[in-house]
C-alpha atoms as a PDB file:
ATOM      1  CA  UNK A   1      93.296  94.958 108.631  1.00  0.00           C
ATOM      2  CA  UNK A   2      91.981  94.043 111.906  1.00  0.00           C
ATOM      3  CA  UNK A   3      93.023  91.054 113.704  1.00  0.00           C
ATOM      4  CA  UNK A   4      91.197  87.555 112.221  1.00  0.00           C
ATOM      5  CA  UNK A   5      88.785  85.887 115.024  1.00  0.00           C
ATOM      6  CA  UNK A   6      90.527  82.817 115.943  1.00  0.00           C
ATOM      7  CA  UNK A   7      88.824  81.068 114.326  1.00  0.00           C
ATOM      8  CA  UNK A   8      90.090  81.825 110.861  1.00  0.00           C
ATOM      9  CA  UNK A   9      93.393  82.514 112.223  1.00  0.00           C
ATOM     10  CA  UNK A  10      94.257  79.095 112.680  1.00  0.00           C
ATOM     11  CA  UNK A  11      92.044  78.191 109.437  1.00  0.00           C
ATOM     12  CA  UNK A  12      94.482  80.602 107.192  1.00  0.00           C
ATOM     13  CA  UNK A  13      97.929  78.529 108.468  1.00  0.00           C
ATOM     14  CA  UNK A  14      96.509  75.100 106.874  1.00  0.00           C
ATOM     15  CA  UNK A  15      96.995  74.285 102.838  1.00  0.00           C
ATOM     16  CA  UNK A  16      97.073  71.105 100.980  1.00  0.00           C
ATOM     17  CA  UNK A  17     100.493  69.996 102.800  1.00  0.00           C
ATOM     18  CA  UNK A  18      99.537  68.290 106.057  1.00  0.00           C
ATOM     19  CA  UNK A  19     100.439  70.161 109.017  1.00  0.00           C
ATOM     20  CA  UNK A  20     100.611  68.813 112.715  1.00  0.00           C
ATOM     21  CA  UNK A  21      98.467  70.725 115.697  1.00  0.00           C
ATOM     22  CA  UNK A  22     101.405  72.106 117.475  1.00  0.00           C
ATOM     23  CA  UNK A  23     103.077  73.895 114.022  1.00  0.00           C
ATOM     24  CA  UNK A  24      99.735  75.095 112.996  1.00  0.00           C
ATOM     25  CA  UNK A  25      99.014  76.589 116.670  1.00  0.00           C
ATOM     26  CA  UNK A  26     102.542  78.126 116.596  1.00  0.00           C
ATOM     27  CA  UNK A  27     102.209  79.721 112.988  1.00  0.00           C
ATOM     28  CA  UNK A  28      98.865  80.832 113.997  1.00  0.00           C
ATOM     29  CA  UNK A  29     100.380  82.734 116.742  1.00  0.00           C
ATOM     30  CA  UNK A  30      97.481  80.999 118.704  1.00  0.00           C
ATOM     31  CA  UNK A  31     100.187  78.958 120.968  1.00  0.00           C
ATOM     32  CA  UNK A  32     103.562  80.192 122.055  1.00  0.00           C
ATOM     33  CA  UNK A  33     104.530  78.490 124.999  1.00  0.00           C
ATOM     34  CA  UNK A  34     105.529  74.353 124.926  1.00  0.00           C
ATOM     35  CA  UNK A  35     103.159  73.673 127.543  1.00  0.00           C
ATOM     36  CA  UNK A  36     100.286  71.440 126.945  1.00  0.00           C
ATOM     37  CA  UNK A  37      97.286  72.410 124.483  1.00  0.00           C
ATOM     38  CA  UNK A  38      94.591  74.117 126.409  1.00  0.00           C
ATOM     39  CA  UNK A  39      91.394  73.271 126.060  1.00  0.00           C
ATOM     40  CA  UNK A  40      90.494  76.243 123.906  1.00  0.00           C
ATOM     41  CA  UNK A  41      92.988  75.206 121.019  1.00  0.00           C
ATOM     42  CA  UNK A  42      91.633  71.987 120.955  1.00  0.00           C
ATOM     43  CA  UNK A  43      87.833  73.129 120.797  1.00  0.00           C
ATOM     44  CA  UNK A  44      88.998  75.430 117.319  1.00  0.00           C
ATOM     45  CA  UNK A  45      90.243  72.339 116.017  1.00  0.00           C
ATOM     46  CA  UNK A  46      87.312  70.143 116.894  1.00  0.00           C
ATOM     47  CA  UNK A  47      85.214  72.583 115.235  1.00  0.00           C
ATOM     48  CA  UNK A  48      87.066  72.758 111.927  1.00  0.00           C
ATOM     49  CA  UNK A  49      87.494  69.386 111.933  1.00  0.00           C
ATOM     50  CA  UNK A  50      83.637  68.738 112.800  1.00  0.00           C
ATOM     51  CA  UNK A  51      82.806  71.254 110.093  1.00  0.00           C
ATOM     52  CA  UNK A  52      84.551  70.038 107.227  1.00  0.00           C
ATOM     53  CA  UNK A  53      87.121  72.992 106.826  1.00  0.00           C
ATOM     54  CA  UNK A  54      90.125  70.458 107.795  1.00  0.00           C
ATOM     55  CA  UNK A  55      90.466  67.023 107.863  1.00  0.00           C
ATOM     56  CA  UNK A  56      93.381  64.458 109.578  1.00  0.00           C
ATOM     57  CA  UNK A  57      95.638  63.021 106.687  1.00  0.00           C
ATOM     58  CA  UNK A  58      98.369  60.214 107.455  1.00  0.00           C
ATOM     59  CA  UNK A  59     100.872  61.061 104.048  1.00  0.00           C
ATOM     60  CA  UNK A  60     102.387  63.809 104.117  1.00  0.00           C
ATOM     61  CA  UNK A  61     106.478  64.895 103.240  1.00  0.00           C
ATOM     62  CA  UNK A  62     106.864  65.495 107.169  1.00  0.00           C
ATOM     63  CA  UNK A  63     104.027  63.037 108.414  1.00  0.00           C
ATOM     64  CA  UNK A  64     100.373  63.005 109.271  1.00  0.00           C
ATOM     65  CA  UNK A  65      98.370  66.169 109.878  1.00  0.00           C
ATOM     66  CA  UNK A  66      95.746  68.183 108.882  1.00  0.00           C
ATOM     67  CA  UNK A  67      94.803  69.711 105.421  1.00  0.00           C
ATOM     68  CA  UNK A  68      92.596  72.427 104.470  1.00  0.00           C
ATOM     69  CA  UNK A  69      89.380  71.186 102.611  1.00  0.00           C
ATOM     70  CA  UNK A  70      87.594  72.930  99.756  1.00  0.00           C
ATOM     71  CA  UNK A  71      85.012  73.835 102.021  1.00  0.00           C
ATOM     72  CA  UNK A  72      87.869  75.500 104.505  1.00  0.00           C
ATOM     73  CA  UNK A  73      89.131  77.600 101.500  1.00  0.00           C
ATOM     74  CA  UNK A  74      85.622  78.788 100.455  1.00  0.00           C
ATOM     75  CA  UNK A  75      85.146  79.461 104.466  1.00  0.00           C
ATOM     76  CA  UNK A  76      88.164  81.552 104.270  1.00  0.00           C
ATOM     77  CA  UNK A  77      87.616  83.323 100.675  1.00  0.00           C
ATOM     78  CA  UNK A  78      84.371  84.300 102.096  1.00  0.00           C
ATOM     79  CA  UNK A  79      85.545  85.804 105.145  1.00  0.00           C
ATOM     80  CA  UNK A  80      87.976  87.756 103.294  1.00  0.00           C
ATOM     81  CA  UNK A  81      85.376  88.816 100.842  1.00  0.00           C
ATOM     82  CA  UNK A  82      83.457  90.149 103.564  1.00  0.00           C
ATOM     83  CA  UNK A  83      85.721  91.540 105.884  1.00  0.00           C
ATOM     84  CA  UNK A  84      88.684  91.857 104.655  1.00  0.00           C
ATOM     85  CA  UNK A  85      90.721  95.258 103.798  1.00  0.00           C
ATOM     86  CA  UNK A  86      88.058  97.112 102.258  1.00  0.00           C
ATOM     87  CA  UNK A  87      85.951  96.635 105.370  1.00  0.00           C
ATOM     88  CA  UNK A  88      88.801  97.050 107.903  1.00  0.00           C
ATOM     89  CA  UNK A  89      88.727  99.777 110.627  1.00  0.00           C
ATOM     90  CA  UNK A  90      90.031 102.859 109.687  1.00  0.00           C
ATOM     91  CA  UNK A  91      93.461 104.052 111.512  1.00  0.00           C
ATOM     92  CA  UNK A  92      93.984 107.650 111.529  1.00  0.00           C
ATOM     93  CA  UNK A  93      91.620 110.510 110.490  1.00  0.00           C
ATOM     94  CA  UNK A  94      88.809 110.646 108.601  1.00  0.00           C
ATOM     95  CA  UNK A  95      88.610 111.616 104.813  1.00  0.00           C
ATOM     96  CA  UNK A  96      86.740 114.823 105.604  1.00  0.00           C
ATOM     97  CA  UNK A  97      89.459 116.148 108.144  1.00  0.00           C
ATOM     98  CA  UNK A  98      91.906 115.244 105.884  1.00  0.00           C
ATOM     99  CA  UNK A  99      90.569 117.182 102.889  1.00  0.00           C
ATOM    100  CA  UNK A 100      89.641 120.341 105.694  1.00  0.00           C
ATOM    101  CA  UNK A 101      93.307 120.390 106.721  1.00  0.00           C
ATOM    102  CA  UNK A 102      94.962 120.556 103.007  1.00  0.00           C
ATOM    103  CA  UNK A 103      92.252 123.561 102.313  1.00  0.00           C
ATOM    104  CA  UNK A 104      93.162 125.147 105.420  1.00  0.00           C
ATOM    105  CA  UNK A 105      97.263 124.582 104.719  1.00  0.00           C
ATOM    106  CA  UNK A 106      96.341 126.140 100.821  1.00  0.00           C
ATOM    107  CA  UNK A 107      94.432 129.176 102.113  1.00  0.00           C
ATOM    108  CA  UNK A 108      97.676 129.525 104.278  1.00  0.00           C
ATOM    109  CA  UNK A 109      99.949 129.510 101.413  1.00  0.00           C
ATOM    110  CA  UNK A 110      98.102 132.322  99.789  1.00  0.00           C
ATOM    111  CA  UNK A 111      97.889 134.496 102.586  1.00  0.00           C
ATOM    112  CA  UNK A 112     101.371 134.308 103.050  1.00  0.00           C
ATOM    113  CA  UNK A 113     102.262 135.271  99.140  1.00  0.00           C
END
């Protein structure tokens, strides 16, 4: 599959267990470093938060954080309906080429017997 916009690359790391914004920027693979948060990272989560898809918790096993909403999981179902696998980019040849090459290896095989 391709690579997720980053958008829903950061959506997929949240669940119901809160998670704080530098562990879900990390498991996103959005945010390597431990520098500061650019301003980019904070705009993605200022626009899940604004649209519903997470929202800030204070419980939590490790602390507060943020949760994915059922609107974030329909978000993300969606996406995946759409584009996921089925829709990917194909690596490698094409079908056709595939099929012309085994029909050219068989006609081989005969000539040869």
């Amino acid at each position: 599959m391709s690579e997720l916009p980053h958008v829903y690359r950061l959506l997929s790391v949240f669940s119901g267990i809160p998670l704080g914004t530098f562990e879900a920027l990390r498991r996103s693979g959005l945010w390597e470093d431990d520098g500061p948060v650019c301003d980019a990272h904070r705009a993605l989560l200022r626009l899940l938060t604004t649209d519903g898809r997470i929202r800030w918790v204070t419980w939590g096993p490790d602390g507060p954080g943020y949760v994915l909403t059922g609107y974030g999981e329909v978000a993300l179902e969606t996406y995946f309906q759409r584009y996921g696998p089925a829709h990917a980019p194909r690596r490698g040849p094409n079908l056709a080429e595939i099929v012309r090459q085994k029909q050219t290896q068989g006609a081989d095989v005969l000539e040869a017997r």
